[in-house]
N, C-alpha and C. Protein backbone atom coordinates (compact mmCIF):
# COMPACT_ATOMS: atom_id res chain seq x y z
N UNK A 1 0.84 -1.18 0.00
CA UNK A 1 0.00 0.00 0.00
C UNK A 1 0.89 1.25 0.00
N UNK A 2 0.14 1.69 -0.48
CA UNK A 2 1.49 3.33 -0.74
C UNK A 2 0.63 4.42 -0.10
N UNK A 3 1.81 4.92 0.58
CA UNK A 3 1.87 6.04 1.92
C UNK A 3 0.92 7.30 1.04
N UNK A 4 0.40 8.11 2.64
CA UNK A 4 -0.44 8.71 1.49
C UNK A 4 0.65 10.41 1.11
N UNK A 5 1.70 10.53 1.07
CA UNK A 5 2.82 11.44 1.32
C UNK A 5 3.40 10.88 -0.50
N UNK A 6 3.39 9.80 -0.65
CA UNK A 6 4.07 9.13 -1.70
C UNK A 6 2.57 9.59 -3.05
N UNK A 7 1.41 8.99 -2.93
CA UNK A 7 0.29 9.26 -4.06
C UNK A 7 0.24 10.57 -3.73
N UNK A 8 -0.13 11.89 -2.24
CA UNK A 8 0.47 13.11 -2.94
C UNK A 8 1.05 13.95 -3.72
N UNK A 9 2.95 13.09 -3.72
CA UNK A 9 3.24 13.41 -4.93
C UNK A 9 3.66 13.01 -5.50
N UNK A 10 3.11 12.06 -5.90
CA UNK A 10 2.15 11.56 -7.70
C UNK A 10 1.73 12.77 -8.14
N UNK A 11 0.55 12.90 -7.39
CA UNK A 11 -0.55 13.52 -7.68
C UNK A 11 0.09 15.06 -8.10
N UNK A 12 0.66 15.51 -7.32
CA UNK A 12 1.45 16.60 -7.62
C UNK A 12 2.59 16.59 -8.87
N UNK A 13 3.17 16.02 -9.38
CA UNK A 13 3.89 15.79 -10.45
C UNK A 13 3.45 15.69 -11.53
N UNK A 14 2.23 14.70 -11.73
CA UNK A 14 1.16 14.60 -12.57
C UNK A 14 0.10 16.18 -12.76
N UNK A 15 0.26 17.14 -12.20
CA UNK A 15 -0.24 18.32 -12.18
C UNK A 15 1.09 19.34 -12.63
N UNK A 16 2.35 19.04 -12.46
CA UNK A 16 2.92 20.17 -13.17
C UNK A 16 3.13 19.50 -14.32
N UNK A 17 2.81 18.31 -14.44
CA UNK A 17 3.91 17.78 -16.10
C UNK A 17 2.33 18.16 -17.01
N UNK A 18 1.11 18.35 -16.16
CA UNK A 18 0.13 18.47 -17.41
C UNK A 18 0.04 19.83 -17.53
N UNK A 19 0.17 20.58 -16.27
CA UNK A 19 0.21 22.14 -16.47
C UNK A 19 1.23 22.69 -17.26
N UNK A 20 2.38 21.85 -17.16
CA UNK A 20 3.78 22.10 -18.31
C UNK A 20 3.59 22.01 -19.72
N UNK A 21 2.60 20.77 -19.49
CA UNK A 21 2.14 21.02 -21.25
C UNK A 21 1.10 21.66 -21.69
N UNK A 22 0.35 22.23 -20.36
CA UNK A 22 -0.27 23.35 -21.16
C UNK A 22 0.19 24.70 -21.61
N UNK A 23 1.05 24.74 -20.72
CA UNK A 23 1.99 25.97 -20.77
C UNK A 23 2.48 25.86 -22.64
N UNK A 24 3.12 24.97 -22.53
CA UNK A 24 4.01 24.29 -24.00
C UNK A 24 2.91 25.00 -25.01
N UNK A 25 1.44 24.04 -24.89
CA UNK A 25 1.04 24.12 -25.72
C UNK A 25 0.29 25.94 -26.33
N UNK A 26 -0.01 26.04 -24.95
CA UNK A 26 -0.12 27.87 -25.13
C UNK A 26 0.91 29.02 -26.00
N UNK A 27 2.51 28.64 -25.52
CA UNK A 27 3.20 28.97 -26.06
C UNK A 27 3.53 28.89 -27.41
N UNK A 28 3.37 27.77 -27.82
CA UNK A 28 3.80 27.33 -29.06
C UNK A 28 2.23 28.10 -30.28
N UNK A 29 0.59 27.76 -29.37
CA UNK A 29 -0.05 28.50 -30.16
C UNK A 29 0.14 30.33 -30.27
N UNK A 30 0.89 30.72 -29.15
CA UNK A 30 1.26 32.31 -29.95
C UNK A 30 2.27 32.23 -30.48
N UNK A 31 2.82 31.65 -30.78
CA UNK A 31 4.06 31.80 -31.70
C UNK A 31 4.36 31.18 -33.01
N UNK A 32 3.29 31.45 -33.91
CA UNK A 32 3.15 30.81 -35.23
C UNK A 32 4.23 30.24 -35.97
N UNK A 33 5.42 31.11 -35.94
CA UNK A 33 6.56 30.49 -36.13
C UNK A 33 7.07 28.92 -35.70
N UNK A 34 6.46 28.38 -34.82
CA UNK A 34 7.13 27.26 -34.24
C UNK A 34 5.84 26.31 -35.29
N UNK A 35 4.81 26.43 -35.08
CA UNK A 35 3.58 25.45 -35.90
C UNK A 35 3.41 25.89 -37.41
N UNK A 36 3.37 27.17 -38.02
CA UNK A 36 2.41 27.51 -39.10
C UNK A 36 3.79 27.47 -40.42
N UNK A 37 3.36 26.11 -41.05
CA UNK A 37 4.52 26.23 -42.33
C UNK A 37 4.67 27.14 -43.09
N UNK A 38 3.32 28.30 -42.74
CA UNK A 38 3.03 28.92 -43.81
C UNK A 38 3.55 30.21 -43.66
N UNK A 39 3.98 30.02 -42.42
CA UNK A 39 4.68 31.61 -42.01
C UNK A 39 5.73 31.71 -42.01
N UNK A 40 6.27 32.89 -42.79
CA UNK A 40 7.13 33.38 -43.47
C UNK A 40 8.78 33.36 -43.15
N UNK A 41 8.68 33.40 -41.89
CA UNK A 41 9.64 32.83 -41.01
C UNK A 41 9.88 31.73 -40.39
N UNK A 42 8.79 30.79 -40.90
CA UNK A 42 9.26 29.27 -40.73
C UNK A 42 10.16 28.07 -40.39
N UNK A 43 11.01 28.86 -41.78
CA UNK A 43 12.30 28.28 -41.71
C UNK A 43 13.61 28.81 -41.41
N UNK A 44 13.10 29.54 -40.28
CA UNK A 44 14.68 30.72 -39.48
C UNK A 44 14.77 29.69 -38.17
N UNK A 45 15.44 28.84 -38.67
CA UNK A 45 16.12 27.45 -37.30
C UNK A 45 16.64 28.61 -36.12
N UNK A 46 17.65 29.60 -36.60
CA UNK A 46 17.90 30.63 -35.55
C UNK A 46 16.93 31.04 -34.26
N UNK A 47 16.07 31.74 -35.23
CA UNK A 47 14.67 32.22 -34.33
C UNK A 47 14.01 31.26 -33.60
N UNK A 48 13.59 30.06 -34.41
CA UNK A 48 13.20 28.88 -33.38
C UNK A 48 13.61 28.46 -32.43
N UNK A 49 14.99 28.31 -32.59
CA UNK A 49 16.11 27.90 -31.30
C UNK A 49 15.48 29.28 -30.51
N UNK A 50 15.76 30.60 -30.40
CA UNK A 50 15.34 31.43 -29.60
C UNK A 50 14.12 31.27 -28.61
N UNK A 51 13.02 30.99 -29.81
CA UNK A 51 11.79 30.86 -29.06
C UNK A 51 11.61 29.49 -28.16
N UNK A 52 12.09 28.77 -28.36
CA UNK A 52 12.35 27.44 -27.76
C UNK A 52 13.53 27.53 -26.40
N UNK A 53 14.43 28.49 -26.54
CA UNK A 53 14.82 29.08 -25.51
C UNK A 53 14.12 29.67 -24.47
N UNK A 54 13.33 30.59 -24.92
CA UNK A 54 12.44 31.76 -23.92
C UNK A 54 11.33 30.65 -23.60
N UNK A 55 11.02 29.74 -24.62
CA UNK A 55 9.60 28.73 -23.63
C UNK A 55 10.17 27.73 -22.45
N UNK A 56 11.38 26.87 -22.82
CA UNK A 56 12.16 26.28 -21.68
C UNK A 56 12.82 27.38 -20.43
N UNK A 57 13.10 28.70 -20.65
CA UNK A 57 13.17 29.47 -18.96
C UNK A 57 11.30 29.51 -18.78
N UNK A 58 10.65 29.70 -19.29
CA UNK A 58 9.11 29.99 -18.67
C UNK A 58 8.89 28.70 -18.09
N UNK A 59 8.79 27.50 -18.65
CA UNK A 59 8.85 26.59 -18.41
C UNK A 59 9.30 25.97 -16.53
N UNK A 60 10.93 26.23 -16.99
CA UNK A 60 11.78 26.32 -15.23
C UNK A 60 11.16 26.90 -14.19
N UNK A 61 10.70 28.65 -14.86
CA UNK A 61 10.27 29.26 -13.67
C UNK A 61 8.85 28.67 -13.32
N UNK A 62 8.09 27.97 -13.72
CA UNK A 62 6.96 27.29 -13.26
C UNK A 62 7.29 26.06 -12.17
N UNK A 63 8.43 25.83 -12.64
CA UNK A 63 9.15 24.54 -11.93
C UNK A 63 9.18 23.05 -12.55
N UNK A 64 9.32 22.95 -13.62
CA UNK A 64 9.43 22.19 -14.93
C UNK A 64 10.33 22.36 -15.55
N UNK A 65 11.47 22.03 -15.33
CA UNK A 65 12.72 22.33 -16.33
C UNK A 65 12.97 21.12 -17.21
N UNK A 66 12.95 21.84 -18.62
CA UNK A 66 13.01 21.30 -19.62
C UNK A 66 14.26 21.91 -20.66
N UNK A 67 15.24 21.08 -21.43
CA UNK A 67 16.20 22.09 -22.54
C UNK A 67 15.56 22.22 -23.57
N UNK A 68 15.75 23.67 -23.80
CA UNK A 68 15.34 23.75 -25.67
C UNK A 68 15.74 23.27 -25.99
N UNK A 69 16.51 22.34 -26.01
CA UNK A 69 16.95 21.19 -27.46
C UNK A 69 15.50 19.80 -27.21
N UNK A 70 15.17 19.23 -26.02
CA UNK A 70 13.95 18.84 -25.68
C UNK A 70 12.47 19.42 -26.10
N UNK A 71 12.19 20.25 -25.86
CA UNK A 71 10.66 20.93 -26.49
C UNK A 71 10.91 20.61 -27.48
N UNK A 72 11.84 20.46 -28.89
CA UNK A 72 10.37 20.25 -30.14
C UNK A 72 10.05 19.02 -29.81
N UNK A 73 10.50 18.15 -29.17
CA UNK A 73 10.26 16.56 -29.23
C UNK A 73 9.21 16.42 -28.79
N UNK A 74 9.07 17.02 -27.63
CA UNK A 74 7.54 16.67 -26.81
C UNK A 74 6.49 17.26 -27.21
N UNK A 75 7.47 18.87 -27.91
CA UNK A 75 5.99 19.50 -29.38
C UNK A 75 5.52 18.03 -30.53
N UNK A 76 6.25 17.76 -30.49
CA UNK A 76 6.25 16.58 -31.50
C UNK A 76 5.02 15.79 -31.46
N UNK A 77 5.56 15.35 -29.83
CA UNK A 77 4.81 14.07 -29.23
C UNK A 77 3.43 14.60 -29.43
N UNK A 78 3.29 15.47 -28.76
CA UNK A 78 1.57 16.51 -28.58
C UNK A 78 1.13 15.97 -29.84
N UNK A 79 1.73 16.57 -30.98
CA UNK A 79 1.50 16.99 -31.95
C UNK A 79 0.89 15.41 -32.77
N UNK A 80 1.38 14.62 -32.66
CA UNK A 80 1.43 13.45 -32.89
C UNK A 80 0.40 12.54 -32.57
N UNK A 81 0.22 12.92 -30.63
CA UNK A 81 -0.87 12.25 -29.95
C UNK A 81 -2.42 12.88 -31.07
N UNK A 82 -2.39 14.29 -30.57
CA UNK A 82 -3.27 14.79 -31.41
C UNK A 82 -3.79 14.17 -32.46
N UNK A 83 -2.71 13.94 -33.36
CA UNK A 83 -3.65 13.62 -34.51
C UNK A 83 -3.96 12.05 -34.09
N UNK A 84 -3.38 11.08 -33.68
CA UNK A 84 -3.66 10.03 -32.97
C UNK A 84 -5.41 9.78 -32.64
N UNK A 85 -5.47 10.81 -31.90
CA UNK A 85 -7.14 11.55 -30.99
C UNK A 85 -7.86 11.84 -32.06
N UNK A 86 -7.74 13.12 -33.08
CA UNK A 86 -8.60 13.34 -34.20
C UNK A 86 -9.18 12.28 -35.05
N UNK A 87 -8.23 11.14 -35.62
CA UNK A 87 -8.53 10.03 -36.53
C UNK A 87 -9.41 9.19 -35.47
N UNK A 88 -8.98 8.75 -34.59
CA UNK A 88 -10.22 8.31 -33.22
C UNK A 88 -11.38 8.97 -33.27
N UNK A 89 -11.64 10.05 -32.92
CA UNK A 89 -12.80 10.67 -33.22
C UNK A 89 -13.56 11.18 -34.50
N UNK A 90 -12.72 10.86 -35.72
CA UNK A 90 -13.49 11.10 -36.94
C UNK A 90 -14.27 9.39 -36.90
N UNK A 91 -14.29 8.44 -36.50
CA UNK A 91 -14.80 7.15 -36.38
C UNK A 91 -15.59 7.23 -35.33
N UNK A 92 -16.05 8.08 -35.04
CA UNK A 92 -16.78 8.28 -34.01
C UNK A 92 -16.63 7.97 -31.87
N UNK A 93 -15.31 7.77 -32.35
CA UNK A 93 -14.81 7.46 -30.74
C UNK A 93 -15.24 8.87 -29.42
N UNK A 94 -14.97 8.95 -28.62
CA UNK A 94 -15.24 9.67 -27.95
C UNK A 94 -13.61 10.09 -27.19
N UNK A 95 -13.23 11.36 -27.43
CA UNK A 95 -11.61 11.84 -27.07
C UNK A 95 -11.97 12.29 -25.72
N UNK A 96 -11.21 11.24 -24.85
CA UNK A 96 -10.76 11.99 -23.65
C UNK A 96 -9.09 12.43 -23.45
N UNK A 97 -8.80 13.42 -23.39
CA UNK A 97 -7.62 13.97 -22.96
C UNK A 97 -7.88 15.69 -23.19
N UNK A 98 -7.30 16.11 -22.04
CA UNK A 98 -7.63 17.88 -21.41
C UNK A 98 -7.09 18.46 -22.36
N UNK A 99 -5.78 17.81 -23.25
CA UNK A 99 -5.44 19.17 -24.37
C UNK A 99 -5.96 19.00 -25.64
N UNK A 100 -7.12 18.46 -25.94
CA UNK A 100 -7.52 17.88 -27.14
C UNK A 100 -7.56 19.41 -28.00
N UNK A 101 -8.67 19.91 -27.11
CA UNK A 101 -9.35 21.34 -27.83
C UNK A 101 -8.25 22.41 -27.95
N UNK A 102 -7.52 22.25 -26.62
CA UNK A 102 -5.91 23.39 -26.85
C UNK A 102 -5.39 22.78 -28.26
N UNK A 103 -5.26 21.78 -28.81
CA UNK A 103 -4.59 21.16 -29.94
C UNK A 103 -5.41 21.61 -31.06
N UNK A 104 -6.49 22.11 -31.10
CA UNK A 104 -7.14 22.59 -32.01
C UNK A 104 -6.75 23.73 -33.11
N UNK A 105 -6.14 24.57 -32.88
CA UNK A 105 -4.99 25.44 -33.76
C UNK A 105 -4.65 25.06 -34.65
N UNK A 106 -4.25 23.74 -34.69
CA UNK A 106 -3.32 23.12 -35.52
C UNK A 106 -4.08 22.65 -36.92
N UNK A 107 -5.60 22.80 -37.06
CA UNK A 107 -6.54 22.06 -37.86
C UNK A 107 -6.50 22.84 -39.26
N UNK A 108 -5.64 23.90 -39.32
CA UNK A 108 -5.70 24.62 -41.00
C UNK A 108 -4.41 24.31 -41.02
N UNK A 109 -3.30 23.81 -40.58
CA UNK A 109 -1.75 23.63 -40.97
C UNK A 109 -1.59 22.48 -41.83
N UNK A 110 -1.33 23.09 -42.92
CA UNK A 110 -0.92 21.59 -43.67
C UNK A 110 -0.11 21.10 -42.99
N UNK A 111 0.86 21.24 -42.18
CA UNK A 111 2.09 20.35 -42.02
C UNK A 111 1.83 19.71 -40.41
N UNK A 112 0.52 19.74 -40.61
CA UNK A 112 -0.20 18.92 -39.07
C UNK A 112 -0.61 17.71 -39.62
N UNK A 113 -1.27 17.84 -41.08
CA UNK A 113 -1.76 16.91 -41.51
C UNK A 113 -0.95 15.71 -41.56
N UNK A 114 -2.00 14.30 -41.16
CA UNK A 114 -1.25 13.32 -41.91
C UNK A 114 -0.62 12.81 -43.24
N UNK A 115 0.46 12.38 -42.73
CA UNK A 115 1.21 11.98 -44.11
C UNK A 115 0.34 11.16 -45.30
N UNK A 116 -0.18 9.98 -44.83
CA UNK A 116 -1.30 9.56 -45.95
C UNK A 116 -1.86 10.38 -46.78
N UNK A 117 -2.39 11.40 -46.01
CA UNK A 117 -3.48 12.21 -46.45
C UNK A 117 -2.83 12.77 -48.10
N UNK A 118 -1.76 13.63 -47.59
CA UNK A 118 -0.99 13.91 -48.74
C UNK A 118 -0.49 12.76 -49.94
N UNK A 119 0.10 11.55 -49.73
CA UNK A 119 -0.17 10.34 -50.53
C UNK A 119 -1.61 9.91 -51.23
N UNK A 120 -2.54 10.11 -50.33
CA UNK A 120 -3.88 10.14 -51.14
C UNK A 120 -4.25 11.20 -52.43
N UNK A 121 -4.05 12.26 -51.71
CA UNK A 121 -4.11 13.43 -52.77
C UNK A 121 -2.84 13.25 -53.90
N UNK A 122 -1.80 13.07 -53.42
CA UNK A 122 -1.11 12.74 -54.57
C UNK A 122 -1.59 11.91 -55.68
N UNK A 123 -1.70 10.52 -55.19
CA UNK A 123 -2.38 9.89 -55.80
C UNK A 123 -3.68 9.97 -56.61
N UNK A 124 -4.19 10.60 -55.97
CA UNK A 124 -5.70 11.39 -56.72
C UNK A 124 -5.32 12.13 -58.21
N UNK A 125 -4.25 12.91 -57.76
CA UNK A 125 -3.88 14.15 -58.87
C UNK A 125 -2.78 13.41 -60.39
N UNK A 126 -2.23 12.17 -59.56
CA UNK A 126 -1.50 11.36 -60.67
C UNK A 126 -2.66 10.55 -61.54
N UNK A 127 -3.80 9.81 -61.02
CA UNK A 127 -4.87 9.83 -61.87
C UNK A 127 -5.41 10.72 -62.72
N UNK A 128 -5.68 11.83 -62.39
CA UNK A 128 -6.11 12.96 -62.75
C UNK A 128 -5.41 12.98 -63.93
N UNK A 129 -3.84 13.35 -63.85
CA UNK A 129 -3.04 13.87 -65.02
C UNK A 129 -3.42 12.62 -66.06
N UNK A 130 -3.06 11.21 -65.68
CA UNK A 130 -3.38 10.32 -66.44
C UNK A 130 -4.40 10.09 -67.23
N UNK A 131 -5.67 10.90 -66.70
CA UNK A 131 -7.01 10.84 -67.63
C UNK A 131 -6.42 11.65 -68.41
N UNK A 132 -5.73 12.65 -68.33
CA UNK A 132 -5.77 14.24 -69.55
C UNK A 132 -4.97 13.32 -69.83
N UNK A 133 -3.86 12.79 -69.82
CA UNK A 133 -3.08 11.82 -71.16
C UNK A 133 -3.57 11.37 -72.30
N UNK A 134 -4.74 10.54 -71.64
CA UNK A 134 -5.31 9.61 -72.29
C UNK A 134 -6.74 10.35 -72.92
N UNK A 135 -7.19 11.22 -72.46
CA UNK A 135 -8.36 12.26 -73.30
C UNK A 135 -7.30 12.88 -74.46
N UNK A 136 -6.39 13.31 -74.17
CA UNK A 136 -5.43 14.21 -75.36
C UNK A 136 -4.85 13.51 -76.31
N UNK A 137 -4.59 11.52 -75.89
CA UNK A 137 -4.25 10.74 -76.73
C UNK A 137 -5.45 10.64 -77.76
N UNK A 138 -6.48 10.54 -77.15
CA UNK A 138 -7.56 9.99 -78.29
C UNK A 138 -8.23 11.14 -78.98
């Protein structure tokens, strides 16, 4: 049986590592740069490292220390679970987990999307060309 000093903190650890990722995930939605492929500064690795800097001290001072070289991974993970959760619930499952709706941002980013998805459409559009082949052959 476990002391009740010991499931305390559990219980307490399990409250900063989820408050840590809400934090994460807050951060990362104001800062388009880290999620939005589409923004213009995207691909400034510099700036990212920065911002991934300033979210790991916010991070510490909560009492969660994490290295910016760590956050994109666990952005990753989120990022990952997420879509994990979405494909679950397009089948009609029922999503339990607290950052589902915080993960919601992410639903106009192409580069959230699954990889299939883009293989499908590819595939779609290589048919496509193949009909105009074959209409322009005959």
């Amino acid at each position: 049986m476990m002391s009740s000093s010991l499931v305390s903190s559990l219980v307490s650890q399990e409250i900063t590592v989820d408050a840590a990722k809400s934090a994460l995930i807050d951060y990362v939605k104001a800062n388009p740069i880290l999620w939005d492929s589409n923004h213009r500064q995207y691909k400034d690795f510099e700036l990212k490292h920065l911002l991934w800097e300033d979210c790991s001290n916010r991070l510490l001072k909560m009492g969660y220390p994490c290295s910016a070289s760590d956050l994109p991974k666990q952005w990753k993970n989120l990022v990952d679970y997420y879509r994990h959760l979405k494909k679950k619930s397009q089948h009609g499952n029922y999503v339990k987990w607290s950052h589902f709706q915080a993960m919601c941002f992410l639903d106009g980013d192409p580069s959230t999307e699954r990889p299939n998805s883009r293989r499908r459409t590819t595939r779609e559009n290589s048919k496509k060309r193949n009909r105009k082949r074959v209409e322009n052959w005959l």
